[in-house]
Protein backbone atom coordinates (compact mmCIF):
# COMPACT_ATOMS: atom_id res chain seq x y z
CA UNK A 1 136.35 81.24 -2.38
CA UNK A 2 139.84 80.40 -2.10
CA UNK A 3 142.01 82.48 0.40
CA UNK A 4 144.21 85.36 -1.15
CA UNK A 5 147.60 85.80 0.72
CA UNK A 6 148.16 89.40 1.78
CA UNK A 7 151.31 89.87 0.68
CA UNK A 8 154.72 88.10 -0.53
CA UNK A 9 155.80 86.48 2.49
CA UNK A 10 159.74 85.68 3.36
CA UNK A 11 161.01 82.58 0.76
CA UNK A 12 159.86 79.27 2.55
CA UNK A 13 157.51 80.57 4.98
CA UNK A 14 154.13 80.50 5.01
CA UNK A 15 151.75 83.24 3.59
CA UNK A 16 149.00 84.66 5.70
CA UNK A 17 145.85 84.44 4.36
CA UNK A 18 142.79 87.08 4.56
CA UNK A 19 139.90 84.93 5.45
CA UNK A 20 137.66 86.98 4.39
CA UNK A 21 134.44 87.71 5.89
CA UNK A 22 132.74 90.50 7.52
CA UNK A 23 135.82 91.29 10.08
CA UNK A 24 135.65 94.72 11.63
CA UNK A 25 139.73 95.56 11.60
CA UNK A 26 143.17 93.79 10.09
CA UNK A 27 144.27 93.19 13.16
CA UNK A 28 141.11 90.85 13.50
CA UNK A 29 141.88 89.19 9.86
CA UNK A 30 145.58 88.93 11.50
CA UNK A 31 144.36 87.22 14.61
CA UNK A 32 142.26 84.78 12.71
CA UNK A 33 145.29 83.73 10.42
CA UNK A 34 147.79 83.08 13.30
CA UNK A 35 144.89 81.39 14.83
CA UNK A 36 144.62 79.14 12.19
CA UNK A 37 148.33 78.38 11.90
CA UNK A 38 148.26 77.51 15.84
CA UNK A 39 145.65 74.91 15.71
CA UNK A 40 147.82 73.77 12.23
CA UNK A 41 150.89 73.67 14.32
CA UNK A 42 152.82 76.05 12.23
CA UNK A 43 153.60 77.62 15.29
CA UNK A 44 154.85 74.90 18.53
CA UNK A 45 153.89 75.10 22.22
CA UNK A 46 156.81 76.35 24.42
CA UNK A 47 158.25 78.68 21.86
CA UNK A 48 158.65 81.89 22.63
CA UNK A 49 158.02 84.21 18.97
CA UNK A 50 158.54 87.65 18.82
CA UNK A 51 155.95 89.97 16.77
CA UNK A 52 158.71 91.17 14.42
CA UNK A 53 159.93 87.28 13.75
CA UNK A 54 156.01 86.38 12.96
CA UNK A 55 155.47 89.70 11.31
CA UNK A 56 158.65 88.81 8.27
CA UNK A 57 157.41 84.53 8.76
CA UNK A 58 154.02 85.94 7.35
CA UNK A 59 155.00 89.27 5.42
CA UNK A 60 152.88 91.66 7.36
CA UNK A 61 153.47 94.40 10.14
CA UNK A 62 154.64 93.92 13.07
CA UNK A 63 151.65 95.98 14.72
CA UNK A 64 148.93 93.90 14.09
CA UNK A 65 150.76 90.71 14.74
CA UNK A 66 152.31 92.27 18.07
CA UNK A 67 148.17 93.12 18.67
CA UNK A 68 146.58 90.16 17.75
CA UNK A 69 148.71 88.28 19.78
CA UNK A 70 147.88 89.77 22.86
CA UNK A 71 144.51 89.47 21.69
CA UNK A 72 145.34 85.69 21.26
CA UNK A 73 146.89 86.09 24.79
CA UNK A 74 143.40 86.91 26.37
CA UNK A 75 141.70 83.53 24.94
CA UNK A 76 144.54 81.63 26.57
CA UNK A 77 146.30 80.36 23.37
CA UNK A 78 149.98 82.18 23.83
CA UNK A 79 151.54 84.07 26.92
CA UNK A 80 152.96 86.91 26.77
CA UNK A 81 157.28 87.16 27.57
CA UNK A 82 158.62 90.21 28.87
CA UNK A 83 161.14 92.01 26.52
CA UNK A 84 160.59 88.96 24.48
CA UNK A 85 157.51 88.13 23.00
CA UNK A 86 155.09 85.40 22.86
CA UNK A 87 154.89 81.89 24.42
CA UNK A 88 152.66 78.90 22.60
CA UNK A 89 150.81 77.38 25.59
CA UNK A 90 150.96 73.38 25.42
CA UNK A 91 147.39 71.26 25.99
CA UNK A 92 146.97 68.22 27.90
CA UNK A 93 146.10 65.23 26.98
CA UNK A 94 142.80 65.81 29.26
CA UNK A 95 142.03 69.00 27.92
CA UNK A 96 141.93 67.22 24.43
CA UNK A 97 139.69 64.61 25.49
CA UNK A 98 137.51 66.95 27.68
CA UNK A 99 137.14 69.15 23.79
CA UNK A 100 136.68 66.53 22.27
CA UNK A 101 134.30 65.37 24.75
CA UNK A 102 132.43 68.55 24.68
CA UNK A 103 132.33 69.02 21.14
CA UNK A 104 130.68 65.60 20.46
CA UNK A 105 128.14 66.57 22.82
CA UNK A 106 127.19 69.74 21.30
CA UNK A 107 127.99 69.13 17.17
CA UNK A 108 126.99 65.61 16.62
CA UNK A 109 122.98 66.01 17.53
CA UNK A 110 123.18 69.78 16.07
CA UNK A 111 124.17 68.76 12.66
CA UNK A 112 122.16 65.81 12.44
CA UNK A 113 119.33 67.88 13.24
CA UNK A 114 119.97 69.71 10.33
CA UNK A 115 119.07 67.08 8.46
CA UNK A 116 115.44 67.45 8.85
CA UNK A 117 115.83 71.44 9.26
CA UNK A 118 118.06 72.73 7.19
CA UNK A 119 117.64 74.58 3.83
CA UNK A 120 119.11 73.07 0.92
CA UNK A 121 120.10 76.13 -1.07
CA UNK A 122 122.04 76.82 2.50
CA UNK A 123 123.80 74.03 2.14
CA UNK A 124 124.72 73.76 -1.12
CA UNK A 125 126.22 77.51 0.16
CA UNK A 126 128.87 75.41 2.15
CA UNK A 127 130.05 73.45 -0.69
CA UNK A 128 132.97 75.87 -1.69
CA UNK A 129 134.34 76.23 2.02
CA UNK A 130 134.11 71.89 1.77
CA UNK A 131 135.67 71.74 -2.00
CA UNK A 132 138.49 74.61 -0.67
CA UNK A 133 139.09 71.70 2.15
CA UNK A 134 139.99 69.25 -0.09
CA UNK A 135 142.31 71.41 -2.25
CA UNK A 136 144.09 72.31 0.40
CA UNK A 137 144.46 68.73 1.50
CA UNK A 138 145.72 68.01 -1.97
CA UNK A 139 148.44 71.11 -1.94
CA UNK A 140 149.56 70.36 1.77
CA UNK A 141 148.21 73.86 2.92
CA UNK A 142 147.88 73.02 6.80
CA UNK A 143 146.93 76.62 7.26
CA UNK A 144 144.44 76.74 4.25
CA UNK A 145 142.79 73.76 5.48
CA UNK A 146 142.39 74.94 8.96
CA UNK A 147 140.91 78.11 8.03
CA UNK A 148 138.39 76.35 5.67
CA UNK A 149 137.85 73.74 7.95
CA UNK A 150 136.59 76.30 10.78
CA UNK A 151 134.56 78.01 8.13
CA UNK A 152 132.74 75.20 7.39
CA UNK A 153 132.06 73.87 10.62
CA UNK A 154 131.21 77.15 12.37
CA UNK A 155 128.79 77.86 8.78
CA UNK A 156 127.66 74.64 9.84
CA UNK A 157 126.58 75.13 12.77
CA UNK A 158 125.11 78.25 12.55
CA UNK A 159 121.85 76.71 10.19
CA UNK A 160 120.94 76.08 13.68
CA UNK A 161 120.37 79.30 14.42
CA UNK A 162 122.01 79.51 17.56
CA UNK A 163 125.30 82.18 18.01
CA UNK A 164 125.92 81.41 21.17
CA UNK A 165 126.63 77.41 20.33
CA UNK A 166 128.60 78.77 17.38
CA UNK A 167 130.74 81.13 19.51
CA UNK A 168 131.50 78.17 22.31
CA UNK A 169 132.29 75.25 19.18
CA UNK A 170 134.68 77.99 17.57
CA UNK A 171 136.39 78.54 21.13
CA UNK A 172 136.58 74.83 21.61
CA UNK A 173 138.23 74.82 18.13
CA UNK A 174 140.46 77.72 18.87
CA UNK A 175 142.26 76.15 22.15
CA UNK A 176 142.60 72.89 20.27
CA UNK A 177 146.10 72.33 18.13
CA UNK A 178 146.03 69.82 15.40
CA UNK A 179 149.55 69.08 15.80
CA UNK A 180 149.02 65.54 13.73
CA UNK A 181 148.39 67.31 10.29
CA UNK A 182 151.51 67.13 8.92
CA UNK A 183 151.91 63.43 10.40
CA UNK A 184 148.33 62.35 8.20
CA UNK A 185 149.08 64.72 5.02
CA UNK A 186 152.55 63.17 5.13
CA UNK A 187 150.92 59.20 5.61
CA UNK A 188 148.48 60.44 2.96
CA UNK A 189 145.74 60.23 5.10
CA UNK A 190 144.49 64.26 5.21
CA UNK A 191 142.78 64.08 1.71
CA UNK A 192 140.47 61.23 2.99
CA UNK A 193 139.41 63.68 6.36
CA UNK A 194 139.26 66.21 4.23
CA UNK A 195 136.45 64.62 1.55
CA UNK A 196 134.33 63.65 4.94
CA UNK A 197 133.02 67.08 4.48
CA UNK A 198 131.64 66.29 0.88
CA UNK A 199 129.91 63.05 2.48
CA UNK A 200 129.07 64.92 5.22
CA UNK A 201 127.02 67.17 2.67
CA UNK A 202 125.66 64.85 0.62
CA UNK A 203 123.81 63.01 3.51
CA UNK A 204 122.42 66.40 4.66
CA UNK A 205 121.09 67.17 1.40
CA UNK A 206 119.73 63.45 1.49
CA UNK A 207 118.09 64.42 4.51
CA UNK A 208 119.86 61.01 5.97
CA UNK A 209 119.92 61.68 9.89
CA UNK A 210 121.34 58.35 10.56
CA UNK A 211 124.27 58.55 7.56
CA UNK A 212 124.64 62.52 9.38
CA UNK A 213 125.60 60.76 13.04
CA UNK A 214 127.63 58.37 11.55
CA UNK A 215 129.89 60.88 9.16
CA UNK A 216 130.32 62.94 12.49
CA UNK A 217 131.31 61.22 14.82
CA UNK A 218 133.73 59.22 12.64
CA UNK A 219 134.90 62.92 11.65
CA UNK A 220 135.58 64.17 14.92
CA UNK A 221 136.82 60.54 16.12
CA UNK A 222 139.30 61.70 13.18
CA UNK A 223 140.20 65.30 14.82
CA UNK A 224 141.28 63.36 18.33
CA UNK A 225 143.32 61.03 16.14
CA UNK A 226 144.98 64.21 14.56
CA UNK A 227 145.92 65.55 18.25
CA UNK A 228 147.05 61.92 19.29
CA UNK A 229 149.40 62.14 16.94
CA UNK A 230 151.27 65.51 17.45
């Protein structure tokens, strides 16, 4: 299902979108959306943004967004400025790797387990989040993709039945910044990391372990490449 923007945002900035789901508060829905346009780079390490600015950028509150950030604070994604607001904390070049690294490790022989475990009608369930993907490939919508993109993944993962792998995958993808979106989507090379999702499907639903392990890790070879090229 395609995201639905809260409310008319200022002219030229982005919207913030509800991603749905079974979240317990707004401030929650809040956190996930400037989540989303952090790891889309919307919003730039070293830059210091105060609730009110980021409450008009995305026409909400500025109560939620002043609470979601400091919830945002406590994973380690900005740091709080006295009197001033919030700070975007940079990562390193290692820390990418060492995610990168990590997520291989756990994702690549989870999904292509899948391939011999997974439910088809479950599946097929993903197909929206992987269509919405590729739409928002085709319309530029770094933040749209990034919020689809972690809903399919994290869906994903969890046909494995495992929340605890889900939880550490979606705080891998959290501290990560995919700074090199707007370099692919403008060298027209998004839509063709976005449709990896479709393949990605189709060789689950083939039950094709080997075409699985290769779709994968050329996928997330593809999400280093994105930070590489912040």
């Amino acid at each position: 299902m395609a995201a639905q923007r809260t409310s008319a945002p200022t002219a030229g900035a982005p919207a913030l979108p509800s991603l749905g789901g079974k979240k317990h508060s707004y401030r929650e829905r809040v956190a996930d959306a400037l989540r989303a346009a952090l790891i889309a780079g919307e919003l730039r390490p070293g830059q210091v943004y105060s609730a009110p600015t980021l409450a008009a950028r995305f026409g909400v509150s500025a109560t939620p967004v002043r609470e979601a950030m400091l919830d945002l604070a406590k994973e380690g994604l900005v740091d709080t400025v006295p009197n001033k607001g919030f700070r975007v904390t940079a990562v390193s070049e290692k820390q990418l790797d060492e995610y990168t690294h990590i997520r291989a490790l756990i994702e690549i022989p989870t999904v292509v387990g899948l391939a011999t475990t997974a439910d088809p009608v479950s599946l097929e369930a993903l197909r929206p989040a992987a269509r919405e993907i590729v739409r928002a490939a085709v319309a530029g919508d770094l933040i749209g993709y990034v919020e689809a993109d972690t809903r399919f993944h994290l869906g994903l993962l969890a046909l494995a039945g495992n929340a605890h792998l889900v939880e550490v995958v979606g705080d891998l993808r959290g501290r990560s910044r995919l700074y090199g979106l707007t370099a692919l989507l403008e060298a027209g090379r998004l839509l063709a990391s976005a449709q990896e999702h479709l393949e990605l499907l189709d060789a689950l639903t083939a039950r094709d372990g080997d075409a699985v392990r290769e779709v994968m890790t050329r996928h997330l070879g593809h999400v280093r490449g994105l930070w590489a090229a912040r």
